[in-house]
Every structure is written in C-alpha cells, then in structure tokens.
Protein backbone atom coordinates (compact mmCIF):
# COMPACT_ATOMS: atom_id res chain seq x y z
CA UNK A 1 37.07 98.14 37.39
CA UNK A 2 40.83 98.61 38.00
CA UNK A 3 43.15 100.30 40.71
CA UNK A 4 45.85 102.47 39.75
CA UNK A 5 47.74 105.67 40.29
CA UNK A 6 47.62 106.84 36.32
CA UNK A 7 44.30 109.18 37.72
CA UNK A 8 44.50 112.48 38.82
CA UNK A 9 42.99 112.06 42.13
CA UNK A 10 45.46 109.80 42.93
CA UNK A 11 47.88 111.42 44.94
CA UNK A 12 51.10 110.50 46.91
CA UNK A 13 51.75 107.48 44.92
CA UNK A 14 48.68 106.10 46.55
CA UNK A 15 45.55 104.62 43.76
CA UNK A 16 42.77 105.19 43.37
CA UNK A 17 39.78 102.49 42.58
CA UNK A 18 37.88 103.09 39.26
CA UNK A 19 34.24 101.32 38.65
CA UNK A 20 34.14 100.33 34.90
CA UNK A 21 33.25 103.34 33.59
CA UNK A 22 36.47 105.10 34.91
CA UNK A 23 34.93 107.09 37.96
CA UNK A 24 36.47 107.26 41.22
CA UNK A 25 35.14 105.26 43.83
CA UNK A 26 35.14 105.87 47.62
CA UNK A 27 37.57 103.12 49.18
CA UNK A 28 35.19 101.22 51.06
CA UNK A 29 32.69 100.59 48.11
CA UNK A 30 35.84 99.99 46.01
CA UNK A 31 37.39 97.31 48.47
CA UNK A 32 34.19 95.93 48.56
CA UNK A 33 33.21 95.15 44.54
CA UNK A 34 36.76 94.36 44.17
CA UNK A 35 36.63 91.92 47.05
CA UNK A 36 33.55 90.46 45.56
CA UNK A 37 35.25 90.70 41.97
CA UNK A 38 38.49 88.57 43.14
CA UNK A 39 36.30 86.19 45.42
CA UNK A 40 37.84 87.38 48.54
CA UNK A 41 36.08 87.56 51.96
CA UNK A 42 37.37 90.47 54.22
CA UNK A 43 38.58 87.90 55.96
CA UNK A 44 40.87 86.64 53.14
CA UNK A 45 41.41 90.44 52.25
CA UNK A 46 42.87 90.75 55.89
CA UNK A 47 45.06 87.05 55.85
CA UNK A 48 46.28 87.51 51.90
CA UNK A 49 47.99 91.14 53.06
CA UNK A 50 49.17 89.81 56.14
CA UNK A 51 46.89 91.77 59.12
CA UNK A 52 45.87 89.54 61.64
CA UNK A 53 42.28 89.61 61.45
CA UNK A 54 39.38 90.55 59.74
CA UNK A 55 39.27 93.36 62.24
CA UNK A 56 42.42 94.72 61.79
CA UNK A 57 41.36 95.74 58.22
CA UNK A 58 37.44 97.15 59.17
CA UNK A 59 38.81 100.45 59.08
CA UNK A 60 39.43 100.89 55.33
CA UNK A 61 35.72 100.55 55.19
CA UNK A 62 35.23 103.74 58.31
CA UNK A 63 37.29 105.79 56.06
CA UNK A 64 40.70 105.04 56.54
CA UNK A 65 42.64 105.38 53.18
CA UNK A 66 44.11 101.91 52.69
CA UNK A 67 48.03 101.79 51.88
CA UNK A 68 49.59 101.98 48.82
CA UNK A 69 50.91 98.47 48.96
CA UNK A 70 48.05 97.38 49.62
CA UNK A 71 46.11 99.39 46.89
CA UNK A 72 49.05 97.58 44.17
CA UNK A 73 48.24 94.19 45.31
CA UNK A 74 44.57 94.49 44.98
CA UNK A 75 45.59 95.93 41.71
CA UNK A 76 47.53 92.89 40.46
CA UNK A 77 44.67 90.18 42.11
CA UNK A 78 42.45 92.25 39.30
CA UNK A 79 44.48 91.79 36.41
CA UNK A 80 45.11 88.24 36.99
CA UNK A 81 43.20 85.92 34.55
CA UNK A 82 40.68 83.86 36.63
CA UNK A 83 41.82 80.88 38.41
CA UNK A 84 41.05 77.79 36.98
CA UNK A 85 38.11 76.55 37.49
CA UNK A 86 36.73 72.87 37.16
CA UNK A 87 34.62 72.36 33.68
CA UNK A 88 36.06 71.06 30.51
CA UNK A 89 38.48 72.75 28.67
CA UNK A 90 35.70 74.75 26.09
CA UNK A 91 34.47 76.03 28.87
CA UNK A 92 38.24 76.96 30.64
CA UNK A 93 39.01 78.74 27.23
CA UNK A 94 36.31 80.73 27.06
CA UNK A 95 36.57 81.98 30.39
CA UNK A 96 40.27 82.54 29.84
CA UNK A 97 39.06 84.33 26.06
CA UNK A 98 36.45 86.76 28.00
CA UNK A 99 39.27 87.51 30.74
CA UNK A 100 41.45 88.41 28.09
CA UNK A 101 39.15 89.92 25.66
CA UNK A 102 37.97 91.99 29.10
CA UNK A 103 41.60 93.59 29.68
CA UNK A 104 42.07 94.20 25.71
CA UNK A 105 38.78 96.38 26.31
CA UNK A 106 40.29 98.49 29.16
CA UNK A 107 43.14 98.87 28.28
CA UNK A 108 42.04 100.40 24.67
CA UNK A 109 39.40 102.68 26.38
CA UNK A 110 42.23 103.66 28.60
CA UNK A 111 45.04 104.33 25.83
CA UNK A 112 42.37 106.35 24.24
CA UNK A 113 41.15 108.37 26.66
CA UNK A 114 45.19 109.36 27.54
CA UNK A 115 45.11 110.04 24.36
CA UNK A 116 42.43 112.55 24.29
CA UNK A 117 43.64 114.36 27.36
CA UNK A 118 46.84 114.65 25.84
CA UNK A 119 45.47 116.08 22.37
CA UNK A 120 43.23 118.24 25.08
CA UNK A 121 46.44 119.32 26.76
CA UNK A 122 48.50 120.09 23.41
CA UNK A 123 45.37 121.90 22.31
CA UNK A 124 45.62 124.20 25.76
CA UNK A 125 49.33 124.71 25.66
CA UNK A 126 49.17 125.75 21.88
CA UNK A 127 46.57 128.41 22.56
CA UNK A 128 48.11 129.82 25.71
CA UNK A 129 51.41 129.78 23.57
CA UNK A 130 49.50 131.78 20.65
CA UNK A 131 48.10 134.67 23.41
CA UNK A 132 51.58 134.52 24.72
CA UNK A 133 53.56 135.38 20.98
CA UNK A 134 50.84 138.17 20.68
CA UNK A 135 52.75 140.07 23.91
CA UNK A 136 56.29 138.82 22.95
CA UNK A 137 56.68 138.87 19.54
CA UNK A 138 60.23 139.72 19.22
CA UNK A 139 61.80 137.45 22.35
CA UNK A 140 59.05 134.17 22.96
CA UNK A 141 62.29 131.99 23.14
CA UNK A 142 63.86 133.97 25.66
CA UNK A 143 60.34 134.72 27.65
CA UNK A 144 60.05 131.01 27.61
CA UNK A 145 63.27 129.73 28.80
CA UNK A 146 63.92 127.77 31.12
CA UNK A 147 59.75 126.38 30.46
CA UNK A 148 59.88 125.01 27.03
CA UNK A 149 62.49 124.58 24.01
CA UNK A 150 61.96 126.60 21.31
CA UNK A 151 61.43 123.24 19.49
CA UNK A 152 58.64 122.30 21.15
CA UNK A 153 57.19 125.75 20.99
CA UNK A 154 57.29 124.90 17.26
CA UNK A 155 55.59 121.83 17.59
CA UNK A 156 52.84 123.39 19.36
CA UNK A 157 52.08 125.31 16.70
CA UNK A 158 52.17 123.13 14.42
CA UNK A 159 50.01 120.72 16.42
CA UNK A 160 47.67 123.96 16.66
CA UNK A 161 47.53 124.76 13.02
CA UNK A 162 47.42 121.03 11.94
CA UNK A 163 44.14 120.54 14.29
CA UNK A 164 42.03 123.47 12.67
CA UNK A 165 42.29 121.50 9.59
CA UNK A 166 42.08 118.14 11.01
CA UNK A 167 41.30 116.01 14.18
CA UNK A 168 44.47 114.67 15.66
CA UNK A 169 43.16 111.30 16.50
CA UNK A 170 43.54 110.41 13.33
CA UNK A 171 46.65 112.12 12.36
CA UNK A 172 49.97 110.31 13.34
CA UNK A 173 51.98 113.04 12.11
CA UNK A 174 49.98 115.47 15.05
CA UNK A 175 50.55 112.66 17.72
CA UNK A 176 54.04 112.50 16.71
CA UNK A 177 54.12 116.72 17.66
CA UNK A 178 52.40 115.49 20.94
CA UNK A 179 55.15 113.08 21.35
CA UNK A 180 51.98 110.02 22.15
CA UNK A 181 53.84 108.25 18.62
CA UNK A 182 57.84 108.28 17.86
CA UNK A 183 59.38 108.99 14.64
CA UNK A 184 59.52 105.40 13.28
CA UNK A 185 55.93 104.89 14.07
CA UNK A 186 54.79 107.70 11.94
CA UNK A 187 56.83 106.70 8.99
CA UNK A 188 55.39 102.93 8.77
C-alpha cells in the first residue's frame, strides 16, 4: 500500500492511495487500511493533522477528496519503519529487516513497472514516428519541429529496430535510447 502522485489518476498534485497490488483505491477505504496500517484511530488521524475533532475529518470518508497535504503526510507515516516496539532486540531486528525488506519490494515492483510503461511508451512513439516518415519522407525534421529533436527521432528508431530483435528490459543500450539509464551506466 502506498500514497503518491507518480499515478495517472492522480491529478492536481493531489495522490492517490494504492492497495498492494498498485490499484487505486477510493479515499475512504484508503484512509481507512492506511489508518489501520499506521495504528491510527480517526481520532488520531484528525489530532496528528491538526483538525479539531474526529468530526471535522468524517467527511473524507462521505466523499470529500482529502488535501494534498494531508495525502503527503499519510504518505510519509507509511514509509516510516515501525516504531519500536517492546521485545528483545532479535525480535526489534526482524521487524525492522521485514519493514525494510517490505519497501525494497515496492519500490522494485514500482521501478519496474515505470520501466515497462516507458519501454510501452518508446514502443508507441517509435511506431507513430514510422507511419509519420511514410507521409514525410523528405522533411520529418522540419514536420516535427518544435515536437521532438531530430536526435531523438533517431533514437526512436533505433529503440524500434533494436526491440524487434530483442526485449528492452534486458538491453541497457535500448534503456539508454529511452533515456531510463545514462551514458556511464551503460558503459559499466
């Protein structure tokens, strides 16, 4: 489960809550199982953000979209590693280890799955690019000014051609066309 605004139905710099596997969750069931994630009452929810009651914050769960800020500090209460608890310290490491191990998880699935949209999105713009050189052939560069350098165009199609043969997920030199790896990264 996380909060964030790197979705896109997160709009207007406000988040959006994600259950674990990375759907969308209506605010009030999101404020809820992240409530009962951090070990906050609605009570707590209401005194930790500074409202004045445990009414004053009902309405996020009748469908009132709750406040960015608020959103971000839900967000942070998430990633925190757990507070300590009392138990000897095998049994504080481990729960710091699964905490950790936890966020290592996510935030892998995550890279990869930005990742994939952007090979998905290189894949798009390099066909749409080919159909668009069929009708242009002697001026693309000047059809596409002002949208795209012709040095990206190039990359494109190289990303394009490089694909057919191979998947870019495991081709650095193809996520360096992408620009998801730089330069150095490629050549190590």
């Amino acid at each position: 489960m996380r909060i964030t605004c790197h979705h896109y139905k997160s709009t207007d710099g406000v988040p959006v809550i994600l259950d674990d596997n990375g759907e969308v969750m209506e605010y009030s069931a999101g404020l809820s199982a992240t409530l009962k994630k951090i070990g906050w009452s609605r009570a707590d929810f209401a005194k930790r953000l500074g409202y004045k009651s445990k009414r004053s914050v009902e309405k996020f769960w009748q469908g009132t979209t709750p406040p960015a800020h608020v959103l971000n500090i839900l967000s942070v209460e998430l990633r925190s590693p757990p507070k300590p608890r009392r138990g000897s310290p095998e049994d504080m490491q481990l729960s710091a280890i699964s905490w950790a191990h936890t966020e290592a998880t996510r935030a892998a699935t995550d890279a990869r799955a930005m990742i994939e949209d952007a090979v998905d999105a290189g894949l798009l713009c390099g066909e749409l690019l080919s159909s668009v050189k069929e009708t242009h052939k002697g001026n693309l560069n000047g059809y596409l000014a002002g949208v795209i350098t012709g040095e990206k165009v190039k990359d494109y199609f190289s990303f394009l051609d490089a694909n057919r043969k191979r998947n870019a997920l495991m081709d650095k030199g193809q996520l360096h066309l992408l620009g998801v790896l730089d330069k150095q990264t490629v050549n190590s």
